[in-house]
PDB file of N, CA and C in Angstrom:
ATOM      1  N   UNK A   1      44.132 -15.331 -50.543  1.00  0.00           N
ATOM      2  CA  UNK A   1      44.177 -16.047 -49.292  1.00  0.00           C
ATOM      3  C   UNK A   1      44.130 -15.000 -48.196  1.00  0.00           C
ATOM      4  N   UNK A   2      42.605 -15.403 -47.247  1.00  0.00           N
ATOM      5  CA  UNK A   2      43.584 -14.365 -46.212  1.00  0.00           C
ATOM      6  C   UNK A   2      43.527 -14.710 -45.148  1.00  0.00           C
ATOM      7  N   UNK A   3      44.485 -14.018 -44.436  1.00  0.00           N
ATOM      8  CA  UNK A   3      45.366 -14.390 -43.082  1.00  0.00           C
ATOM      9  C   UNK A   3      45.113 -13.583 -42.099  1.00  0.00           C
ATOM     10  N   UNK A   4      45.159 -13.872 -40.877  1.00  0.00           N
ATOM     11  CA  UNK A   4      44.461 -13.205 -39.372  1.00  0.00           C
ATOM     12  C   UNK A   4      45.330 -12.195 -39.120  1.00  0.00           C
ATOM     13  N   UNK A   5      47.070 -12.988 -39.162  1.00  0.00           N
ATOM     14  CA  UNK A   5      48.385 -12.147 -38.745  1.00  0.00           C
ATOM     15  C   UNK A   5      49.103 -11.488 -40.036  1.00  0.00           C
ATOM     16  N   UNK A   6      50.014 -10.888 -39.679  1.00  0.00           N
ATOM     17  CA  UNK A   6      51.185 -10.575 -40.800  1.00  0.00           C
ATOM     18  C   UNK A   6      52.196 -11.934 -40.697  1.00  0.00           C
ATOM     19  N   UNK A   7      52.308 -12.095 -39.717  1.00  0.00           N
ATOM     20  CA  UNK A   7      53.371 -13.565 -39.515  1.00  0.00           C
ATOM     21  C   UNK A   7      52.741 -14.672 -40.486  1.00  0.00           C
ATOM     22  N   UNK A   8      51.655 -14.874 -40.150  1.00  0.00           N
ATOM     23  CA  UNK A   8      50.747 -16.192 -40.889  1.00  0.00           C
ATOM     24  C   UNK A   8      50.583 -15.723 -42.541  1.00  0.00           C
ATOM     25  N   UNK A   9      50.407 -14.505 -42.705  1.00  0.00           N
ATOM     26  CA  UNK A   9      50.343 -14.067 -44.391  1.00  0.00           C
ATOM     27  C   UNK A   9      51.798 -14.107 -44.798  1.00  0.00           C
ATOM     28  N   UNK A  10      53.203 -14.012 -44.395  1.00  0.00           N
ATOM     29  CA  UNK A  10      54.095 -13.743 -44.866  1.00  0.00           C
ATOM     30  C   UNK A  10      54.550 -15.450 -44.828  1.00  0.00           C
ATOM     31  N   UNK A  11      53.964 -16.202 -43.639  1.00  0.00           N
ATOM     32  CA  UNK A  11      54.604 -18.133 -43.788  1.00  0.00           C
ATOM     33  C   UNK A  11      54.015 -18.160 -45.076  1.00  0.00           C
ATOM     34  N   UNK A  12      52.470 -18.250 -45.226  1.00  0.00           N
ATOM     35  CA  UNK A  12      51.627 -18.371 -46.244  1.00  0.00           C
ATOM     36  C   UNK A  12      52.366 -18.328 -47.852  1.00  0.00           C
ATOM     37  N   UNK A  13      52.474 -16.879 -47.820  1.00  0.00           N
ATOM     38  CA  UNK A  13      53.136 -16.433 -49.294  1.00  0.00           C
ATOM     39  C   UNK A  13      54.652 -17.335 -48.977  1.00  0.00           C
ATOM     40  N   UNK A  14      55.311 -17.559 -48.826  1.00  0.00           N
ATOM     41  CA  UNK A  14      56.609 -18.130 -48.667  1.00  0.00           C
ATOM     42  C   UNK A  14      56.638 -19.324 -49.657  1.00  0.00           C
ATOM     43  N   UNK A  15      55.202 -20.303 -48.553  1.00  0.00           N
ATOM     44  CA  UNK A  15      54.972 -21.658 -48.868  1.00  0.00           C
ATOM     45  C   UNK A  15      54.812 -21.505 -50.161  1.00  0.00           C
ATOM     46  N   UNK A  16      54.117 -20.676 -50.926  1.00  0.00           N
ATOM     47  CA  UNK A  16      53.126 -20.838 -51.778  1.00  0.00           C
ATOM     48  C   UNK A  16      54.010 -20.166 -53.111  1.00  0.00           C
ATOM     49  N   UNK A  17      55.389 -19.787 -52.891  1.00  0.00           N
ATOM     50  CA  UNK A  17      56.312 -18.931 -53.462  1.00  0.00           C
ATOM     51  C   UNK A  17      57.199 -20.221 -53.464  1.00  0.00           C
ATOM     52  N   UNK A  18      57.497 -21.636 -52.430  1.00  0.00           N
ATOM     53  CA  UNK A  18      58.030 -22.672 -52.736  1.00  0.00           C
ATOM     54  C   UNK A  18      57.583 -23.556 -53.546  1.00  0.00           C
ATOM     55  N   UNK A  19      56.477 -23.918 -53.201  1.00  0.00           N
ATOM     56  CA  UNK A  19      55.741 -24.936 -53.902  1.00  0.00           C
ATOM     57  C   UNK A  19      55.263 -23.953 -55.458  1.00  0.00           C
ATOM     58  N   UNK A  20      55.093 -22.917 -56.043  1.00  0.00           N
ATOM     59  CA  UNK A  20      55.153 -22.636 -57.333  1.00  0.00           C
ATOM     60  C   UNK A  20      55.994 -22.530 -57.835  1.00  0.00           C
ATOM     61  N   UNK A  21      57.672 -22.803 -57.067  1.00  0.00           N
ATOM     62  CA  UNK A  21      58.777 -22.657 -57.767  1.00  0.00           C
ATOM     63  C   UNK A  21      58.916 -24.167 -58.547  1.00  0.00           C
ATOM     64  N   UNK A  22      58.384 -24.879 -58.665  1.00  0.00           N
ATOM     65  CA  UNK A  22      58.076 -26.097 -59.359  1.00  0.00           C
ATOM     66  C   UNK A  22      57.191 -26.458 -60.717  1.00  0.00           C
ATOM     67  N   UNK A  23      56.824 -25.585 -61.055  1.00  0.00           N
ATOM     68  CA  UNK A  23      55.594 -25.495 -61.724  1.00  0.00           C
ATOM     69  C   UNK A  23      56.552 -24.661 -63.212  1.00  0.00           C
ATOM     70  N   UNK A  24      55.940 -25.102 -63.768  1.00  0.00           N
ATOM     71  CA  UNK A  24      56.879 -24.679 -65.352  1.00  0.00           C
ATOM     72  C   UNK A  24      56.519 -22.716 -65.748  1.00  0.00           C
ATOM     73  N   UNK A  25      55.018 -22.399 -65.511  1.00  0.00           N
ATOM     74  CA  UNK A  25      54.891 -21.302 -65.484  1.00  0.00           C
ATOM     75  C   UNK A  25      54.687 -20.547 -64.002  1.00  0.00           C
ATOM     76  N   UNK A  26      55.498 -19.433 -64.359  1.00  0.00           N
ATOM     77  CA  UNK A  26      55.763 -18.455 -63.234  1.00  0.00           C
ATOM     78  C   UNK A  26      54.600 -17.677 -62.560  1.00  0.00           C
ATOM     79  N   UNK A  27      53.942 -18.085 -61.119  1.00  0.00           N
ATOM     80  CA  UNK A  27      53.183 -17.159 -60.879  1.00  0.00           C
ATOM     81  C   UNK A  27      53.380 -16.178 -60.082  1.00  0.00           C
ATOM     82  N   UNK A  28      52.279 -15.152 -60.143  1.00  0.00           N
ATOM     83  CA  UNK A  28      52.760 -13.676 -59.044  1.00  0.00           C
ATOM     84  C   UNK A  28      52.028 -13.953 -57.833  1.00  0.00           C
ATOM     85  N   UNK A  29      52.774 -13.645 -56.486  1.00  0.00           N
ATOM     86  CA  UNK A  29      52.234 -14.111 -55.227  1.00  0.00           C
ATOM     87  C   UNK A  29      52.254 -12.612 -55.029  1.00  0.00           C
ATOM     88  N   UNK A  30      51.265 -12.430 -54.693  1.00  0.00           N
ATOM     89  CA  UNK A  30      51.429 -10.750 -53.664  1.00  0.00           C
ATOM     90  C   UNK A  30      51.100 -11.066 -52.268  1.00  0.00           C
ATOM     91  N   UNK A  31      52.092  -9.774 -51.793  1.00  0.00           N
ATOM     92  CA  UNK A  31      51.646  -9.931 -49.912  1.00  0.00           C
ATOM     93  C   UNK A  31      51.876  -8.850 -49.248  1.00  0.00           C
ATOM     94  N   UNK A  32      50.372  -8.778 -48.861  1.00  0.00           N
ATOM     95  CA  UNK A  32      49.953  -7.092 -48.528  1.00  0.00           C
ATOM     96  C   UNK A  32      49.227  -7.511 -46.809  1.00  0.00           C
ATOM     97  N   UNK A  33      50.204  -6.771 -46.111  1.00  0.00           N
ATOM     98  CA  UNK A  33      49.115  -6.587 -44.454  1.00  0.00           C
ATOM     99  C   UNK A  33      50.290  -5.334 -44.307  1.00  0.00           C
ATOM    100  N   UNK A  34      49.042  -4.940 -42.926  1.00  0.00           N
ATOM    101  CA  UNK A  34      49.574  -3.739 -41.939  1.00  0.00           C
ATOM    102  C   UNK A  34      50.928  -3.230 -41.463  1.00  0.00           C
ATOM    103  N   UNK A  35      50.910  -2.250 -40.966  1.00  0.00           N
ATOM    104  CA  UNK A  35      51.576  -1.741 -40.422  1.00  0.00           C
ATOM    105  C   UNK A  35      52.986  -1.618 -41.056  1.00  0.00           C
ATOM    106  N   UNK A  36      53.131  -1.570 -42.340  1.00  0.00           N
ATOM    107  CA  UNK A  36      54.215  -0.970 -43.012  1.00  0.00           C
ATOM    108  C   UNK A  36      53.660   0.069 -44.352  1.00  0.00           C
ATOM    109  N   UNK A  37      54.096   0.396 -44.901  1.00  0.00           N
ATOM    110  CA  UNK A  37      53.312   1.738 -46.274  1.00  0.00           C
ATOM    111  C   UNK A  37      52.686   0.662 -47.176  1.00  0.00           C
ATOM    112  N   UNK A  38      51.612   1.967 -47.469  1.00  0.00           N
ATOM    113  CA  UNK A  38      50.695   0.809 -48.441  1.00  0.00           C
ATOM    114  C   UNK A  38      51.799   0.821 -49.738  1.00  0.00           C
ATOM    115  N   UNK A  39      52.220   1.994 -50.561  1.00  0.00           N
ATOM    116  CA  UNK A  39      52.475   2.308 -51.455  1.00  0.00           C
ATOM    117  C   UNK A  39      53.286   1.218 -52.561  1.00  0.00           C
ATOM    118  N   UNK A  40      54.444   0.409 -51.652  1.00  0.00           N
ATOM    119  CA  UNK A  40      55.100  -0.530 -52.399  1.00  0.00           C
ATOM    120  C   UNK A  40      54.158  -1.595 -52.382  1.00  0.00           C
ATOM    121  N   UNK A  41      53.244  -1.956 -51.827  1.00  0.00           N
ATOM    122  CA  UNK A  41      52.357  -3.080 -52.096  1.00  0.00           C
ATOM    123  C   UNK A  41      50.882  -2.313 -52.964  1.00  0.00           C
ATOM    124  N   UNK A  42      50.945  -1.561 -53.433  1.00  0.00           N
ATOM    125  CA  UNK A  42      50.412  -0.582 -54.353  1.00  0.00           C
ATOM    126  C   UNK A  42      50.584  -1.126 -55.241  1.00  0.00           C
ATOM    127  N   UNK A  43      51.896  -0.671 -55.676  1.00  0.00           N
ATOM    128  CA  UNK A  43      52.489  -0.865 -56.447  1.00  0.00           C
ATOM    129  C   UNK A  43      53.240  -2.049 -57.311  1.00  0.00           C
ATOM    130  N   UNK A  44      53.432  -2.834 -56.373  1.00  0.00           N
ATOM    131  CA  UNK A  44      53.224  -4.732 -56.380  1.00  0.00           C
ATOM    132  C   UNK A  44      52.166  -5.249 -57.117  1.00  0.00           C
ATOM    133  N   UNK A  45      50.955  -4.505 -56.874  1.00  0.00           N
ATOM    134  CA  UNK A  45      49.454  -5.309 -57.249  1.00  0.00           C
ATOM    135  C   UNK A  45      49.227  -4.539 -59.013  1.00  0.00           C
ATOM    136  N   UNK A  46      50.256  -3.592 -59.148  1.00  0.00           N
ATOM    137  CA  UNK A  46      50.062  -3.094 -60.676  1.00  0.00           C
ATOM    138  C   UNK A  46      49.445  -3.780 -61.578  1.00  0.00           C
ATOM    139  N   UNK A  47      50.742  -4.458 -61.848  1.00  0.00           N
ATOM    140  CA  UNK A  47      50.734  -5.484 -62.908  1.00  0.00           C
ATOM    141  C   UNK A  47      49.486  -6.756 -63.234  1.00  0.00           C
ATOM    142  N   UNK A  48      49.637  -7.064 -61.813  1.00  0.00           N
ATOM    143  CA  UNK A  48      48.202  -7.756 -61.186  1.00  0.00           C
ATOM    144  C   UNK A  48      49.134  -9.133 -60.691  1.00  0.00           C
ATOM    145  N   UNK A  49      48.116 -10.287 -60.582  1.00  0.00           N
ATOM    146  CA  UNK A  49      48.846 -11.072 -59.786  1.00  0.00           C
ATOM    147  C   UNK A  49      48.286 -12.327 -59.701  1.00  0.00           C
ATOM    148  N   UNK A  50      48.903 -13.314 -59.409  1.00  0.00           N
ATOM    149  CA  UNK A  50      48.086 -14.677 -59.538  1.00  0.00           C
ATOM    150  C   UNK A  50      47.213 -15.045 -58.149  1.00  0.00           C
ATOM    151  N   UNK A  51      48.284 -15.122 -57.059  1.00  0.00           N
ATOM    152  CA  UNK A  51      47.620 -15.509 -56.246  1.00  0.00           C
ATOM    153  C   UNK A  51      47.811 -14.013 -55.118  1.00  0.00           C
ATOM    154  N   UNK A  52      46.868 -13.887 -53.943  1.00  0.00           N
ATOM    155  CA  UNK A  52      47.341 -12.606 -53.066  1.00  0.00           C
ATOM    156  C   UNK A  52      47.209 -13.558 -51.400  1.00  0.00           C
ATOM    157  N   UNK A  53      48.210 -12.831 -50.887  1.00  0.00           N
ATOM    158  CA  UNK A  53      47.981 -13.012 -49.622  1.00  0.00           C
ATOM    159  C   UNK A  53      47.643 -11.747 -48.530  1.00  0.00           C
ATOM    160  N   UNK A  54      46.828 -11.432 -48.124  1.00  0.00           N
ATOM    161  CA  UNK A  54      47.207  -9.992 -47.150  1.00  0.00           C
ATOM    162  C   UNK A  54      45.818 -10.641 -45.902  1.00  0.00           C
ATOM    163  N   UNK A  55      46.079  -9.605 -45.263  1.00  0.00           N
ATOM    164  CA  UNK A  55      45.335  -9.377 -43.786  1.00  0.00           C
ATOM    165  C   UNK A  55      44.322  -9.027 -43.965  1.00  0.00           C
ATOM    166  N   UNK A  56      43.226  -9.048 -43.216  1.00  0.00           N
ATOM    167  CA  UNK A  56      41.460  -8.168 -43.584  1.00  0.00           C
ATOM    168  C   UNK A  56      41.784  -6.992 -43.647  1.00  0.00           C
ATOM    169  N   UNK A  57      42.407  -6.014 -42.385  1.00  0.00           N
ATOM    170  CA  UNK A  57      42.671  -4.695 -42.475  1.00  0.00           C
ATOM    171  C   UNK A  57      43.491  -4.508 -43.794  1.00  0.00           C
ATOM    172  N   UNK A  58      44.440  -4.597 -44.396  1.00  0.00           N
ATOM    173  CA  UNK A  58      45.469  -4.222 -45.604  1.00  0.00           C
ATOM    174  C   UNK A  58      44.269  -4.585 -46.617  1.00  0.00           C
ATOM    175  N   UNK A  59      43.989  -6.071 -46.692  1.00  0.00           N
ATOM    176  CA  UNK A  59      42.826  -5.940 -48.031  1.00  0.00           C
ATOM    177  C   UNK A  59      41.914  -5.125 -48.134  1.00  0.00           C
ATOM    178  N   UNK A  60      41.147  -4.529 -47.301  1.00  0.00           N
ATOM    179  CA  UNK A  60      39.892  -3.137 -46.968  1.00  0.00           C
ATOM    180  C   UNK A  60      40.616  -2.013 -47.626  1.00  0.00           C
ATOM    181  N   UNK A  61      42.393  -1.352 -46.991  1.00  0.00           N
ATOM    182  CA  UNK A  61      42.486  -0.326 -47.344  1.00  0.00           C
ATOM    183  C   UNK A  61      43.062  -0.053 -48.755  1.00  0.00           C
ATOM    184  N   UNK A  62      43.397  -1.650 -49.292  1.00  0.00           N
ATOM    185  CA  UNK A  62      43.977  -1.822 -50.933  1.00  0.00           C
ATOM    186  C   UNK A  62      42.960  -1.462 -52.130  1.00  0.00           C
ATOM    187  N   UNK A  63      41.446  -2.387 -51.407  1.00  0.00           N
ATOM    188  CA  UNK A  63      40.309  -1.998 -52.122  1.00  0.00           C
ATOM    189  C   UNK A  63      40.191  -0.851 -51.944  1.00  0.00           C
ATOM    190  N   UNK A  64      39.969   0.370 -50.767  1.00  0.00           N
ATOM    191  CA  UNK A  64      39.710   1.473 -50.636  1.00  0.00           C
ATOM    192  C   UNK A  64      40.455   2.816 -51.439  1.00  0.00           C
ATOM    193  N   UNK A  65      41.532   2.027 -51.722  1.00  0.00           N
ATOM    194  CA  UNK A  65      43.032   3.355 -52.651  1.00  0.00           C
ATOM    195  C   UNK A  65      42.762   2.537 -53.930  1.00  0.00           C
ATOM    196  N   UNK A  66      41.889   1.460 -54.431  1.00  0.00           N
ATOM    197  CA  UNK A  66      41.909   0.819 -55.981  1.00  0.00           C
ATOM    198  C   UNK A  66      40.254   1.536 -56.576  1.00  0.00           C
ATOM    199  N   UNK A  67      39.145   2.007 -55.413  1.00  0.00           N
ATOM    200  CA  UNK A  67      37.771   2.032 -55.936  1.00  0.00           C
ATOM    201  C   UNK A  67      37.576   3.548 -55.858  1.00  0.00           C
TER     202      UNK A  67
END
């Protein structure tokens, strides 16, 4: 999913972290935007993930430190 703001990616993942808390199997929400270190959201996306939320800028520089 992606989102314009960090505010709107972090409501986003929230919602989407409520409404899968219902669901019998557990999914991984990641949420990656700007202006904090890439490294723990690096590191978040390891494992891998079901659904992602981040910003255009954060998704560019996630692909850019993954290729």
């Amino acid at each position: 999913v992606l989102a314009p703001t960090r505010e709107l990616a972090a409501q986003t993942a929230q919602l989407l972290r409520d409404l899968a808390s219902a669901l019998p199997q557990r999914l991984r929400i990641a949420l990656a935007f700007g202006g904090v270190s890439i490294n723990p959201q690096l590191m978040a996306l390891r494992g891998g993930c079901d659904i992602m939320v981040a910003t255009p800028g954060r998704l560019l520089d996630l692909l850019d430190h993954n290729g």
